[in-house]
C-alpha atoms as a PDB file:
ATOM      1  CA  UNK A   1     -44.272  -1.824  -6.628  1.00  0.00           C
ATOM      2  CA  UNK A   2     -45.021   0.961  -4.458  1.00  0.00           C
ATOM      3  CA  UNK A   3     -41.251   1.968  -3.427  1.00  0.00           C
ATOM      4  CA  UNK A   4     -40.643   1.856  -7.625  1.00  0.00           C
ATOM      5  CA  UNK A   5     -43.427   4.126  -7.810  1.00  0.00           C
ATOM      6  CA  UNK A   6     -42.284   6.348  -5.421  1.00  0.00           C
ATOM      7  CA  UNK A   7     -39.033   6.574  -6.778  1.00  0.00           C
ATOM      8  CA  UNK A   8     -40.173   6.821 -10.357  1.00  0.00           C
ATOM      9  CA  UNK A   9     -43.063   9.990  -9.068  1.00  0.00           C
ATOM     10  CA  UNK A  10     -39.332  11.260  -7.854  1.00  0.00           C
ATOM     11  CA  UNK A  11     -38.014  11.891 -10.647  1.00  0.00           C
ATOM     12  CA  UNK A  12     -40.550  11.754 -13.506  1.00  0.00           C
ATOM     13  CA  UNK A  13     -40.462  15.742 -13.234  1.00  0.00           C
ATOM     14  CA  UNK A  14     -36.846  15.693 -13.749  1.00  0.00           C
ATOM     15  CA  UNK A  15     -36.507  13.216 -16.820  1.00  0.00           C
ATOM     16  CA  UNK A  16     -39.573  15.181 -18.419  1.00  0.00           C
ATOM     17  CA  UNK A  17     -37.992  18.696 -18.455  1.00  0.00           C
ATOM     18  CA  UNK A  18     -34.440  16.850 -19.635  1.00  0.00           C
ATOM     19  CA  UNK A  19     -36.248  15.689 -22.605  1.00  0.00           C
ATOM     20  CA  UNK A  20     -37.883  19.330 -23.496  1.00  0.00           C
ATOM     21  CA  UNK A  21     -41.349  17.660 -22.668  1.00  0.00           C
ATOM     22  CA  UNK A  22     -44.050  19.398 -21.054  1.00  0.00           C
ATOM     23  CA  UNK A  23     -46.897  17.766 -19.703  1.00  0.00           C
ATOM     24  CA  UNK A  24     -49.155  17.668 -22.507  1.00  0.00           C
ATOM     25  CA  UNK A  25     -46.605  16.364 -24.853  1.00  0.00           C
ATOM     26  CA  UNK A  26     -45.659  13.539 -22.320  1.00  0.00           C
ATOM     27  CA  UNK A  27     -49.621  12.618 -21.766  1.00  0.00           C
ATOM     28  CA  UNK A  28     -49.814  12.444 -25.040  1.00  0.00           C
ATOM     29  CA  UNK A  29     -47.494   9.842 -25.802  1.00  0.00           C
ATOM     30  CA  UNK A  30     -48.429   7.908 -22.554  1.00  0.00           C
ATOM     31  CA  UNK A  31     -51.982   8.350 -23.554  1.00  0.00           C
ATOM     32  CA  UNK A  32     -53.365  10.117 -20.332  1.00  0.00           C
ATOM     33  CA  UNK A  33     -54.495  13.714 -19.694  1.00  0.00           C
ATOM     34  CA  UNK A  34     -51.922  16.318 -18.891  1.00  0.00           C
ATOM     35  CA  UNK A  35     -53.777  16.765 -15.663  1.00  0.00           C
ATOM     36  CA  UNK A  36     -52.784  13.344 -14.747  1.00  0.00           C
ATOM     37  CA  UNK A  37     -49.225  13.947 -15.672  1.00  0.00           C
ATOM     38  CA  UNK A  38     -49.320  16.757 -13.052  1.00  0.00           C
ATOM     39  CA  UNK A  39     -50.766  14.612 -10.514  1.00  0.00           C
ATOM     40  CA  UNK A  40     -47.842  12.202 -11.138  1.00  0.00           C
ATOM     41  CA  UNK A  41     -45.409  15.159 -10.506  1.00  0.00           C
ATOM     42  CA  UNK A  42     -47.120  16.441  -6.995  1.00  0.00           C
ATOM     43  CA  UNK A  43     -46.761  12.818  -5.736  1.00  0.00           C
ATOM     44  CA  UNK A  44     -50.071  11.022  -6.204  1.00  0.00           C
ATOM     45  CA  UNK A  45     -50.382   7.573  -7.243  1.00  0.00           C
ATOM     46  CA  UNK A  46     -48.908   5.684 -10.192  1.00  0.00           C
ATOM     47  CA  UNK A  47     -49.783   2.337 -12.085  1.00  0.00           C
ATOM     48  CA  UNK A  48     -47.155   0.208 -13.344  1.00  0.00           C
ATOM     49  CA  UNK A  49     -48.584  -0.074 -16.710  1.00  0.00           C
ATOM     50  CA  UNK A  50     -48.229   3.598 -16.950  1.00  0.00           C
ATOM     51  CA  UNK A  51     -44.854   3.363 -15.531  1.00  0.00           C
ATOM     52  CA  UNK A  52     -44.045   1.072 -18.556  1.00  0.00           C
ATOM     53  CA  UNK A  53     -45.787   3.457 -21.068  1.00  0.00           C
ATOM     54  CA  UNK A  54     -43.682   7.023 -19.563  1.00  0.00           C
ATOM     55  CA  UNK A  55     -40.424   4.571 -19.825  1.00  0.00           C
ATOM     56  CA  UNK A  56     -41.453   4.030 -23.230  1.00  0.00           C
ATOM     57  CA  UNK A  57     -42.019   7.209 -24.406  1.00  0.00           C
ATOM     58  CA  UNK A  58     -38.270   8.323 -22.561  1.00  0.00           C
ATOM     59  CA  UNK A  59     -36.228   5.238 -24.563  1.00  0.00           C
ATOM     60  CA  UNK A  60     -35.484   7.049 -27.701  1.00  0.00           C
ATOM     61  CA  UNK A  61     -33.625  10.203 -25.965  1.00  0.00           C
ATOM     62  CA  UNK A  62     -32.299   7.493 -22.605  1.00  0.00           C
ATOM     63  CA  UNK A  63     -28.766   8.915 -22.126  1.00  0.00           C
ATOM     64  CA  UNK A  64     -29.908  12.777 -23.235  1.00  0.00           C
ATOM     65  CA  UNK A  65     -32.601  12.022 -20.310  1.00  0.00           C
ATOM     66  CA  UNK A  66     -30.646  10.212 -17.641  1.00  0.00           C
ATOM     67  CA  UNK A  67     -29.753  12.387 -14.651  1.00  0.00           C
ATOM     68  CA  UNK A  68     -25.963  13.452 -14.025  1.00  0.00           C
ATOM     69  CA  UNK A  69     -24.075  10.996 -12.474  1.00  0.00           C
ATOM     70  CA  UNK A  70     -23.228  12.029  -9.022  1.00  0.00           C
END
């Protein structure tokens, strides 16, 4: 879990801008404070349960959001 959390913290930043969220509007659908969301972003500590909540919230726009292929 913790090398999936890193990895997700990697590139939650990334997959947020792609899908014209900002903070706020992704707490909101993963139910935690935008603060939190930014703490996410500078690398701090993730749950899976919010892992499976952010994924969530990403699903409907998945291939607008992925990153380029490289």
């Amino acid at each position: 879990m913790k090398r999936l959390g890193t990895i997700f913290i990697k590139n939650l930043k990334e997959y947020r801008k792609k899908c014209g969220f900002t903070q706020a509007q992704l707490a909101e659908k993963v139910k935690v404070t935008p603060n939190y969301i930014g703490m996410l972003e500078i690398k701090k500590t993730i749950t899976e349960t919010v892992i499976q909540t952010v994924r969530e919230a990403f699903e409907e726009n998945i291939k607008r959001c992925s990153p380029k292929s490289k």
